[in-house]
N, C-alpha and C. Protein backbone atom coordinates (compact mmCIF):
# COMPACT_ATOMS: atom_id res chain seq x y z
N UNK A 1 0.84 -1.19 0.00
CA UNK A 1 0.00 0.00 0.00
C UNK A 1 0.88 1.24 0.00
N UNK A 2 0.55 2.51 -0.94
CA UNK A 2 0.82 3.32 -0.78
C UNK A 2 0.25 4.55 -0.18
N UNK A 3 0.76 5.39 0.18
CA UNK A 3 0.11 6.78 0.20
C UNK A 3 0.40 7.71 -0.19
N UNK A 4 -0.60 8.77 -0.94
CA UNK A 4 -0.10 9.78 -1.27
C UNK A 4 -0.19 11.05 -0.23
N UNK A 5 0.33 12.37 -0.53
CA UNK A 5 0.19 13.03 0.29
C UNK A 5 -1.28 13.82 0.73
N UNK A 6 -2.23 14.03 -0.40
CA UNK A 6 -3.51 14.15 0.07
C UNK A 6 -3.84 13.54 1.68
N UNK A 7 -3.92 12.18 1.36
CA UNK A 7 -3.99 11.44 2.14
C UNK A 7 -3.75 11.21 3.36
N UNK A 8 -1.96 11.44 3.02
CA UNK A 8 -1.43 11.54 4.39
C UNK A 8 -1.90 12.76 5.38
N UNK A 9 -2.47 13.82 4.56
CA UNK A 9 -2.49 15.24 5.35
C UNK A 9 -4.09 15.19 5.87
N UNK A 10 -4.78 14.17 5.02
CA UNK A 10 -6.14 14.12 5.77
C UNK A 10 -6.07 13.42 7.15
N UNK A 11 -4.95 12.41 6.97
CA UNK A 11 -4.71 10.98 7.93
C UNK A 11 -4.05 12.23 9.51
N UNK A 12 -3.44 12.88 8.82
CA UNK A 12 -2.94 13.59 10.17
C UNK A 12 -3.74 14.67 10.23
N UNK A 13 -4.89 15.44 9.51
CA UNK A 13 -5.92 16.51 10.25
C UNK A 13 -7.03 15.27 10.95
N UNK A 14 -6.50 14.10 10.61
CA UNK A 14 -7.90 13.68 11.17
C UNK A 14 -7.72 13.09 12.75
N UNK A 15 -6.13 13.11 12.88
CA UNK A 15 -5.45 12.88 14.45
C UNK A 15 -5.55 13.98 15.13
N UNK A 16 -5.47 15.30 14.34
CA UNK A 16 -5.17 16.40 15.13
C UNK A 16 -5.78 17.35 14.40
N UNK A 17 -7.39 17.37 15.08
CA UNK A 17 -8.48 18.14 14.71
C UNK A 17 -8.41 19.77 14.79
N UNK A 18 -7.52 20.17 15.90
CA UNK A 18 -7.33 21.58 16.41
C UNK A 18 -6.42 22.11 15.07
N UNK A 19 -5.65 21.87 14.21
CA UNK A 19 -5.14 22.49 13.16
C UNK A 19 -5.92 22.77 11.87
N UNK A 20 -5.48 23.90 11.15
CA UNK A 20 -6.51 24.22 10.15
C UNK A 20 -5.20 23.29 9.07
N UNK A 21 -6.26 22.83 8.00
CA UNK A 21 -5.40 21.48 7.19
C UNK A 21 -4.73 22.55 6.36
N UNK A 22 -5.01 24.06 6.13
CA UNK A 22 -3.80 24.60 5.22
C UNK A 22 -2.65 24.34 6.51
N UNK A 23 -2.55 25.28 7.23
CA UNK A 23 -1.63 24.96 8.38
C UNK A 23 -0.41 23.78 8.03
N UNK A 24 -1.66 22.52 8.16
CA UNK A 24 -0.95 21.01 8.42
C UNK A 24 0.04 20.80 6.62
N UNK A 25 -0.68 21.54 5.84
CA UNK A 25 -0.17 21.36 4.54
C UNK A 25 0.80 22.00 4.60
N UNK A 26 1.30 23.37 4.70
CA UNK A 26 2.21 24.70 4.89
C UNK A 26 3.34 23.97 5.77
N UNK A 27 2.98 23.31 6.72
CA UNK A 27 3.79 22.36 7.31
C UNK A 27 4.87 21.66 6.58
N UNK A 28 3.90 20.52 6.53
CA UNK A 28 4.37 19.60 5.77
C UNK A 28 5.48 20.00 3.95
N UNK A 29 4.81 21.02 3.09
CA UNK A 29 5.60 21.41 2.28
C UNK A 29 6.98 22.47 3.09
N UNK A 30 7.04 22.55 4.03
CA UNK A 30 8.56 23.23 4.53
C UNK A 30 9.21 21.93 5.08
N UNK A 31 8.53 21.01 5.35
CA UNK A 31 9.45 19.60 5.45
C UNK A 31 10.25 19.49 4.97
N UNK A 32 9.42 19.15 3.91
CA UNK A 32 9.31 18.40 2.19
C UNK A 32 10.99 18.88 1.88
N UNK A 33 10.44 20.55 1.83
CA UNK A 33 11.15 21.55 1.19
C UNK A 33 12.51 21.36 1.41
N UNK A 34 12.56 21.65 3.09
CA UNK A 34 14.28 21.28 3.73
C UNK A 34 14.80 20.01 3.42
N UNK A 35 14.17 19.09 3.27
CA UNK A 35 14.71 17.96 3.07
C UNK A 35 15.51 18.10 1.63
N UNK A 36 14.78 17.97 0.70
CA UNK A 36 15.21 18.40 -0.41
C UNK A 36 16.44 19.13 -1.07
N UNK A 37 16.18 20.22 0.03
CA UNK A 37 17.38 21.38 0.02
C UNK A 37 18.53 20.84 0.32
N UNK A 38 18.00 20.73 1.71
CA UNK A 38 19.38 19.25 2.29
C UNK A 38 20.10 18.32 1.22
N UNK A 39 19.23 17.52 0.53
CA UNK A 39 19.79 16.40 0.08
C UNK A 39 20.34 17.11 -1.79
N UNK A 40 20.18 18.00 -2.24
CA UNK A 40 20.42 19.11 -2.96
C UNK A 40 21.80 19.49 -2.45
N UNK A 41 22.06 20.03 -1.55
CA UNK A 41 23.71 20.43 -0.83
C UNK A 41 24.57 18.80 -0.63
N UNK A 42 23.94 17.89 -0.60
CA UNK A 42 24.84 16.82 -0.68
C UNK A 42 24.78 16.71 1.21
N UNK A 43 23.83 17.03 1.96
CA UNK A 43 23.90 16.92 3.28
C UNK A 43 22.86 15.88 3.54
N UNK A 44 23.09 14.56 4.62
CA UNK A 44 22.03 13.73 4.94
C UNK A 44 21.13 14.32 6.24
N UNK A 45 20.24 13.64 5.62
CA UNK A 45 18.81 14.31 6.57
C UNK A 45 18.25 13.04 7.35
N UNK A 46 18.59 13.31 8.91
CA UNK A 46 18.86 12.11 10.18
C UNK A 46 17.51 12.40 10.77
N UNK A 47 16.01 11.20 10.69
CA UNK A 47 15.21 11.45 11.80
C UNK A 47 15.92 10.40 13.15
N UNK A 48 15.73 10.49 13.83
CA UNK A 48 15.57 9.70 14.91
C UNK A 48 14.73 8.68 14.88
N UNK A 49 15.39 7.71 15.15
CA UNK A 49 14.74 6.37 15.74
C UNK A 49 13.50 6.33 14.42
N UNK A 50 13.79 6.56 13.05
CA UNK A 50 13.20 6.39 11.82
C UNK A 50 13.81 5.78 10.53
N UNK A 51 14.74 6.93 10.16
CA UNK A 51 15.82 6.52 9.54
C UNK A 51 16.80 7.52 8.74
N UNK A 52 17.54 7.63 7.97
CA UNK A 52 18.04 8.38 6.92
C UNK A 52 18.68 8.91 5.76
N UNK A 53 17.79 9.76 5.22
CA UNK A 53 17.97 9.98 3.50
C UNK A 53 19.64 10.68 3.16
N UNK A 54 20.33 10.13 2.12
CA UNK A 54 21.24 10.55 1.68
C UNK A 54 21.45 10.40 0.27
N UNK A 55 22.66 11.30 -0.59
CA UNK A 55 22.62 10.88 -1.62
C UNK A 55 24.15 10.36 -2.18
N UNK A 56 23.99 9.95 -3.03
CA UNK A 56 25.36 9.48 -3.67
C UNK A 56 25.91 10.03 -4.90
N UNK A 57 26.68 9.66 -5.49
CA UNK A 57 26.81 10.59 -6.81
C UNK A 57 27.23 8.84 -7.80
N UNK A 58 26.06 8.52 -8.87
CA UNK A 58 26.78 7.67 -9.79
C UNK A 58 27.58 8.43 -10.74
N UNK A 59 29.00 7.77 -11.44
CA UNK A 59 29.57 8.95 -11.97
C UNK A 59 29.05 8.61 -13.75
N UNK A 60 29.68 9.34 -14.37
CA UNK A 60 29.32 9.13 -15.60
C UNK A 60 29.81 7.62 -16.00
N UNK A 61 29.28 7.27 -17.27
CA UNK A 61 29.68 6.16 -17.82
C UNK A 61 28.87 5.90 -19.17
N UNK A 62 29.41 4.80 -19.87
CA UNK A 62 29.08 4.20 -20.98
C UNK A 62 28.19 3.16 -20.53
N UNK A 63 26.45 3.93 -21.41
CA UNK A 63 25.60 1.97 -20.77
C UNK A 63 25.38 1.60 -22.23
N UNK A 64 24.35 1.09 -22.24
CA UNK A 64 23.90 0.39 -23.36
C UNK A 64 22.52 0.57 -23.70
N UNK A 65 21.93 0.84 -24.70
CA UNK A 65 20.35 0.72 -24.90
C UNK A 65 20.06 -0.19 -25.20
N UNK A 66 19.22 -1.04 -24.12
CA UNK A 66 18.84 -2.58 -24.65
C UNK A 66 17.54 -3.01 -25.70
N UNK A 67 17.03 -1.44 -26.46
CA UNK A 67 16.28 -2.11 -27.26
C UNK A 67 16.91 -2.11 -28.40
N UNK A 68 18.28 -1.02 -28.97
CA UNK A 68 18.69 -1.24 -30.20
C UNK A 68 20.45 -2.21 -29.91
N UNK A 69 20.97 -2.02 -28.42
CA UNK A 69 22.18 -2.26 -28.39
C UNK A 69 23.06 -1.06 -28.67
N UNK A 70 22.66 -0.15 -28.82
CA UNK A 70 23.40 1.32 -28.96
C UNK A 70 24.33 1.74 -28.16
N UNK A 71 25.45 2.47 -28.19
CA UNK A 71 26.22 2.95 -26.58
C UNK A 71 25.80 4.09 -26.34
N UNK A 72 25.25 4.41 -25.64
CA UNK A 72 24.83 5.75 -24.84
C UNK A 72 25.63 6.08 -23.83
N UNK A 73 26.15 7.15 -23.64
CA UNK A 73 27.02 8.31 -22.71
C UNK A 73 25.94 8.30 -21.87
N UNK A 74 25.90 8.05 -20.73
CA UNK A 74 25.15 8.48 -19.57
C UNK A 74 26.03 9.42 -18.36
N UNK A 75 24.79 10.57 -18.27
CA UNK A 75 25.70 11.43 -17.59
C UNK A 75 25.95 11.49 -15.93
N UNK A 76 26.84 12.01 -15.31
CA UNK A 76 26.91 11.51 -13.54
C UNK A 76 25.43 12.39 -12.84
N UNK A 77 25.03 11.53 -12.14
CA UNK A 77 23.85 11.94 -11.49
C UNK A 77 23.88 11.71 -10.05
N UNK A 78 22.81 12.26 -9.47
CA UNK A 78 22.72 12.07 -8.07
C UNK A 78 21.92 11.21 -7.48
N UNK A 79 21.75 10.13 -6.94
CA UNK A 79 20.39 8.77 -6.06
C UNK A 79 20.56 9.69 -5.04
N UNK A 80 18.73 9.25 -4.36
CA UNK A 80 18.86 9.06 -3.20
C UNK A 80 18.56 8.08 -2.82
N UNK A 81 19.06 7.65 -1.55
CA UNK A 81 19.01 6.26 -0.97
C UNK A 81 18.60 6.89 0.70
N UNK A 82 17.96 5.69 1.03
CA UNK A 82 16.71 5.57 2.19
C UNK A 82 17.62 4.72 3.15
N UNK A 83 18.35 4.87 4.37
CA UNK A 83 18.29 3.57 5.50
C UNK A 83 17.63 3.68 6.32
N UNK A 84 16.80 2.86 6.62
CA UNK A 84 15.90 2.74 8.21
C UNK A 84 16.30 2.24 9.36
N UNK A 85 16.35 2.84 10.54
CA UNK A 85 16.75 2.74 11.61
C UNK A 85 16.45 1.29 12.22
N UNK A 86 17.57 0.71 13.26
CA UNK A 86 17.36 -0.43 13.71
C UNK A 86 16.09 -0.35 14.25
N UNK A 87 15.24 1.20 15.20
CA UNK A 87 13.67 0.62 15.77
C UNK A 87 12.82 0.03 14.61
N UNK A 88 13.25 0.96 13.71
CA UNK A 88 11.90 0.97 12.30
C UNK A 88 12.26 -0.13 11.84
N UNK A 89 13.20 -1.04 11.99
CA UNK A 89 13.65 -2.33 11.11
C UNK A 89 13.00 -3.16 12.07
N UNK A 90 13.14 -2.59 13.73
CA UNK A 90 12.36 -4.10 14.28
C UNK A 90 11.43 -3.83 14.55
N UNK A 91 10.53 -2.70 14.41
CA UNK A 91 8.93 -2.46 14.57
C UNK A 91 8.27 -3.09 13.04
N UNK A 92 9.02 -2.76 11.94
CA UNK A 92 8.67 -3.57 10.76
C UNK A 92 8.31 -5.29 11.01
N UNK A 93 9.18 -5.15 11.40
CA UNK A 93 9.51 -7.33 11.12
C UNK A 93 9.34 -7.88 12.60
N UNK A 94 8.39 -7.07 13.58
CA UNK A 94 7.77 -7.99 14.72
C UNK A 94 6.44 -8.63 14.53
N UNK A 95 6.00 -9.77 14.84
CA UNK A 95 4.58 -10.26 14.99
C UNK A 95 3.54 -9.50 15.34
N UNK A 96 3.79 -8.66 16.03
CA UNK A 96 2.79 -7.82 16.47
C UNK A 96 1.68 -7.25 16.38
């Protein structure tokens, strides 16, 4: 299952009735925002006891197009990559 953010922002006005949902939205997009920024400067972004986003740099290289076999120049780019914290790894994978 996924969620989108609609969703998520109804899922949390609907925990916490006292906020007006622009509010909870205005919020949430300055999250969003810093995170981004963060991971934009090449800086990792640490929640606690959740997990955290960083990025890497693949560098350039020669791939291949596998529908003609072509060589394509591919240029160096940036991933981000996700680790989740040992709680979130064992709140994931308990019986519970």
């Amino acid at each position: 299952m996924s969620i989108v953010k609609s969703k998520f922002l109804k899922k949390i006005f609907e925990d916490y009735p006292n906020f007006y949902k622009k509010d909870l939205e205005k919020f949430f997009n300055i999250i969003l925002n810093e995170i981004k920024y963060s991971l934009k400067k090449g800086e990792r972004v640490e929640f606690r006891d959740w997990g955290i986003f960083y990025t890497n740099i693949q560098k350039e290289r020669i791939s291949r197009n596998p529908k003609t076999g072509e060589k394509v120049k591919t240029p160096k780019k940036k991933t981000i990559h996700f680790k989740m914290s040992k709680k979130m790894f064992n709140k994931i994978n308990t019986n519970e």
